[in-house]
Every structure is written in structure tokens, then in C-alpha cells.
N, C-alpha and C. Protein backbone atom coordinates (compact mmCIF):
# COMPACT_ATOMS: atom_id res chain seq x y z
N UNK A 1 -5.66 6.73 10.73
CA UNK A 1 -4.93 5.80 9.90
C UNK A 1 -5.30 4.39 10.33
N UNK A 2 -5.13 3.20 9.03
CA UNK A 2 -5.77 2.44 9.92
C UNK A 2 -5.37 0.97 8.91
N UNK A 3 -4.24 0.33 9.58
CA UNK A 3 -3.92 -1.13 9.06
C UNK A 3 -5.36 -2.13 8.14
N UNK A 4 -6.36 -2.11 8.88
CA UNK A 4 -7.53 -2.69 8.51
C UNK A 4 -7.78 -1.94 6.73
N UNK A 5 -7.95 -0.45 6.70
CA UNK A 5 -7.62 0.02 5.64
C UNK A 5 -6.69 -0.06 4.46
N UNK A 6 -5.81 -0.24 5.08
CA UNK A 6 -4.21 -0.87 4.32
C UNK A 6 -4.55 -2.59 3.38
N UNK A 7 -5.24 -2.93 4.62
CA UNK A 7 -5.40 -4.73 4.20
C UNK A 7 -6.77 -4.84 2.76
N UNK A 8 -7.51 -3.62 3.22
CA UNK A 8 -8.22 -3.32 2.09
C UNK A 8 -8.26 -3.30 0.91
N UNK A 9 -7.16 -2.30 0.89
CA UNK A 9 -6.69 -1.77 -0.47
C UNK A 9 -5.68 -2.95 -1.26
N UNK A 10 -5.26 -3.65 -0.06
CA UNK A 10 -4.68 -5.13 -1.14
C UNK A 10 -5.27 -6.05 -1.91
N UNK A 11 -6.48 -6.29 -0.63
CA UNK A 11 -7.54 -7.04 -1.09
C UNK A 11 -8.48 -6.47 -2.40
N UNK A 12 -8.62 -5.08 -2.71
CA UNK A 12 -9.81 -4.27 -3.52
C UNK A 12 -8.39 -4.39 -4.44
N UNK A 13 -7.63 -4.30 -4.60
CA UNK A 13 -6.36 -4.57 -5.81
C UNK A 13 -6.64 -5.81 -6.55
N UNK A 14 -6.35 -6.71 -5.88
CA UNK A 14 -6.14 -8.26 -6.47
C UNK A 14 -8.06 -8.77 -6.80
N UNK A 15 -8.61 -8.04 -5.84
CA UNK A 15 -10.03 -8.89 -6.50
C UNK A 15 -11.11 -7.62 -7.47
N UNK A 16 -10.82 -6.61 -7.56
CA UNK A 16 -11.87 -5.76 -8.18
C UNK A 16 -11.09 -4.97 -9.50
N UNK A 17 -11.26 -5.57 -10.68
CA UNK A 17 -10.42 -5.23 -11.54
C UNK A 17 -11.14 -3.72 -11.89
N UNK A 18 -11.96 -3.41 -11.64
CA UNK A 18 -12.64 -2.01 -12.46
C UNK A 18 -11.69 -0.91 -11.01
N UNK A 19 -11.96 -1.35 -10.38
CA UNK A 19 -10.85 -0.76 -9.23
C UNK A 19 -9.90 -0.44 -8.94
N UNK A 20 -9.11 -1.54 -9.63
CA UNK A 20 -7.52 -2.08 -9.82
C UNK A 20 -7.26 -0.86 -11.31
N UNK A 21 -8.07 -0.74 -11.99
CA UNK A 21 -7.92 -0.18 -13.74
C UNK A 21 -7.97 1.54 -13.00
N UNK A 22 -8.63 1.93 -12.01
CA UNK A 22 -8.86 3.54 -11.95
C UNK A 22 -7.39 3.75 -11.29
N UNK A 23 -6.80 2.96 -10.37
CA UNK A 23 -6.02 2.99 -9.40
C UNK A 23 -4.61 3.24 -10.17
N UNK A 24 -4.53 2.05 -11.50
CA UNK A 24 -3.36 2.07 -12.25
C UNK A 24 -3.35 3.46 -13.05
N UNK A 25 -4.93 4.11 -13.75
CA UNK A 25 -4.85 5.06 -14.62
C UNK A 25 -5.10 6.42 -13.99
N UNK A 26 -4.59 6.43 -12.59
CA UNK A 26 -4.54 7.85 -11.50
C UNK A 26 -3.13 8.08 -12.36
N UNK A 27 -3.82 9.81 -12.37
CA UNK A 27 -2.47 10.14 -12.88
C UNK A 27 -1.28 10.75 -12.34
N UNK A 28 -1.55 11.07 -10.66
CA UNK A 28 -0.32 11.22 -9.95
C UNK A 28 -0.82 10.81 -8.59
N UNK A 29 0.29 11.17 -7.72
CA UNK A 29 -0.27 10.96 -6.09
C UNK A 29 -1.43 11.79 -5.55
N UNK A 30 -2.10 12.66 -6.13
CA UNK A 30 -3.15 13.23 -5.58
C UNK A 30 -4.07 12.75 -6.31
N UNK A 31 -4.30 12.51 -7.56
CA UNK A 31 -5.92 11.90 -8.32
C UNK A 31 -5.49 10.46 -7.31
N UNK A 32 -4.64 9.44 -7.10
CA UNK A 32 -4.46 8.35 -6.17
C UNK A 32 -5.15 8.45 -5.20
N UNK A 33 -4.97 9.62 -4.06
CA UNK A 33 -5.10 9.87 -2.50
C UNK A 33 -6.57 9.84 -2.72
N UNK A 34 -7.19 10.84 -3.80
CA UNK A 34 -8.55 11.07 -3.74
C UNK A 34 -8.89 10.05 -3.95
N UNK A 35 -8.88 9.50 -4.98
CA UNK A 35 -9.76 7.91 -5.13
C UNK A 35 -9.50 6.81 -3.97
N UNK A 36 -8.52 6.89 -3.24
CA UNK A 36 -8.41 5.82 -1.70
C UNK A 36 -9.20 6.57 -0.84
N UNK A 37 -9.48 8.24 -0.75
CA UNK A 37 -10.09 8.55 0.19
C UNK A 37 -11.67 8.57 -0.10
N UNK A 38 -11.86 8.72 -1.53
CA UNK A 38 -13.33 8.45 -1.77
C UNK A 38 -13.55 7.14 -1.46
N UNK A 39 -12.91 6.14 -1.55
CA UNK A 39 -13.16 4.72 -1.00
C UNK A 39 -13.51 4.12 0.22
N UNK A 40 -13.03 5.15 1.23
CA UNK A 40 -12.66 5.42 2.71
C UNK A 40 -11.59 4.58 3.07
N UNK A 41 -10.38 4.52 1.99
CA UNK A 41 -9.12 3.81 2.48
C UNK A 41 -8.21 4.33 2.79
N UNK A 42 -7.91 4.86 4.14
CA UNK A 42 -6.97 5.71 4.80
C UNK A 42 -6.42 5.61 5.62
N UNK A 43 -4.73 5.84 5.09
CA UNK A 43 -3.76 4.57 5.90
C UNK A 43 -2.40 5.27 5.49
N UNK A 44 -1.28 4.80 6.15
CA UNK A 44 -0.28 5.74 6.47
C UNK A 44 0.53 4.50 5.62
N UNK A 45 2.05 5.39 5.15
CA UNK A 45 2.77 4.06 4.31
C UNK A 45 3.28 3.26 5.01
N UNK A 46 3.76 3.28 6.55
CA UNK A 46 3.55 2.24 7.49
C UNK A 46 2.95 0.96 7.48
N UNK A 47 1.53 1.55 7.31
CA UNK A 47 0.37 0.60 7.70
C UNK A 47 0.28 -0.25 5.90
N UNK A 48 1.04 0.78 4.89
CA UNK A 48 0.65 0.08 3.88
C UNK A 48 1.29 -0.82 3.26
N UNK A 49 2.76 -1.23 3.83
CA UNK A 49 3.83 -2.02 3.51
C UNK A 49 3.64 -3.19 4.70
N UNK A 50 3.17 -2.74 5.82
CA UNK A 50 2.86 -4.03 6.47
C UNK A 50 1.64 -5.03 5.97
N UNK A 51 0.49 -4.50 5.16
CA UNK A 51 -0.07 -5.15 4.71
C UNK A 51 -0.01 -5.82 3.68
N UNK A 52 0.99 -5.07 2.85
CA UNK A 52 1.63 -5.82 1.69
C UNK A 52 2.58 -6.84 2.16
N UNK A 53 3.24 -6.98 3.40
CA UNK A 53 3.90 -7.57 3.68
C UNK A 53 2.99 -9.31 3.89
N UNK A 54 2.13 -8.80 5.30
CA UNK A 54 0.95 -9.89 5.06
C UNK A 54 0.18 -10.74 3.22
N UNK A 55 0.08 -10.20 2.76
CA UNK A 55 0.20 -10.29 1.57
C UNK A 55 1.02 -11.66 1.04
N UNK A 56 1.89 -10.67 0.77
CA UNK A 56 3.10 -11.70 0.13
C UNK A 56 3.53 -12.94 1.38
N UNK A 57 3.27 -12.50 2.10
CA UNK A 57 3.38 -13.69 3.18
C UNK A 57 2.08 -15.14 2.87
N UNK A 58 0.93 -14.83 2.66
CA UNK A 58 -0.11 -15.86 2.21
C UNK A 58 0.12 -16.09 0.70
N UNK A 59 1.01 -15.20 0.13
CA UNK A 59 0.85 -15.77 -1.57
C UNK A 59 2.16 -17.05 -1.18
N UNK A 60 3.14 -17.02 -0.32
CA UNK A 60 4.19 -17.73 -0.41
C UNK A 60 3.39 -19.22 0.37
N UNK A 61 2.97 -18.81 1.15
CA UNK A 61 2.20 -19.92 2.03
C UNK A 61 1.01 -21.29 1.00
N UNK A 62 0.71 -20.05 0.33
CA UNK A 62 -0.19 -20.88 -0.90
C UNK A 62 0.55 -21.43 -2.36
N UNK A 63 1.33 -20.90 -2.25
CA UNK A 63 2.44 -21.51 -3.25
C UNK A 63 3.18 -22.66 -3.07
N UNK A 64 3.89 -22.84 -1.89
CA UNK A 64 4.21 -23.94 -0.50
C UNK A 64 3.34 -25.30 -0.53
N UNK A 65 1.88 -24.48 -0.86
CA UNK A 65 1.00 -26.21 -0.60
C UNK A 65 0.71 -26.87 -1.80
């Protein structure tokens, strides 16, 4: 499992829309898992709310300036 992975999948969200489009049109939690693991993004929901957390932490920071 692996935070670095987590920070990934935020980043491959917000900047790769053909990415972002397979991710939204998975049609449950397993076509999901497979397409993060064909990606090699593999990460525990731990690791995946802390990166969302980081996240929303720089969108507020950039909003701020």
C-alpha cells in the first residue's frame, strides 16, 4: 500500500480527463480496483483520504492567494 499511490490517483483525477472519464464510467468497486491496479495505483482507504486530505488542503491555500 502506498500514500505516494494515493497522491497519484488525485493528481491522474484532476489532470487526465480520458482517465478521470474510465474512473467515473467503472461500473462498480471491482471494474474500479482493476483499473487502479492496472495503473499500478495501490493504496489502502487510509492512505486515500489522507491524500485527499492534502489535496483540499493546497486547493484552500490557492484560493487564499
Amino acid at each position: 500500500m502506498s500514500l505516494n499511490n494515493a497522491r497519484r490517483l488525485v493528481e491522474k483525477l484532476r489532470e487526465d480527463l480520458n482517465f478521470r472519464n474510465k474512473a467515473v464510467q467503472s461500473t462498480g468497486p471491482e471494474n474500479l480496483s482493476a483499473l487502479l491496479q492496472a495503473e499500478g495505483l495501490v493504496f489502502d482507504q487510509k492512505e486515500l483520504v489522507e491524500a485527499m486530505a492534502e489535496c483540499m488542503e493546497q486547493l484552500e491555500l490557492q484560493m487564499a492567494d
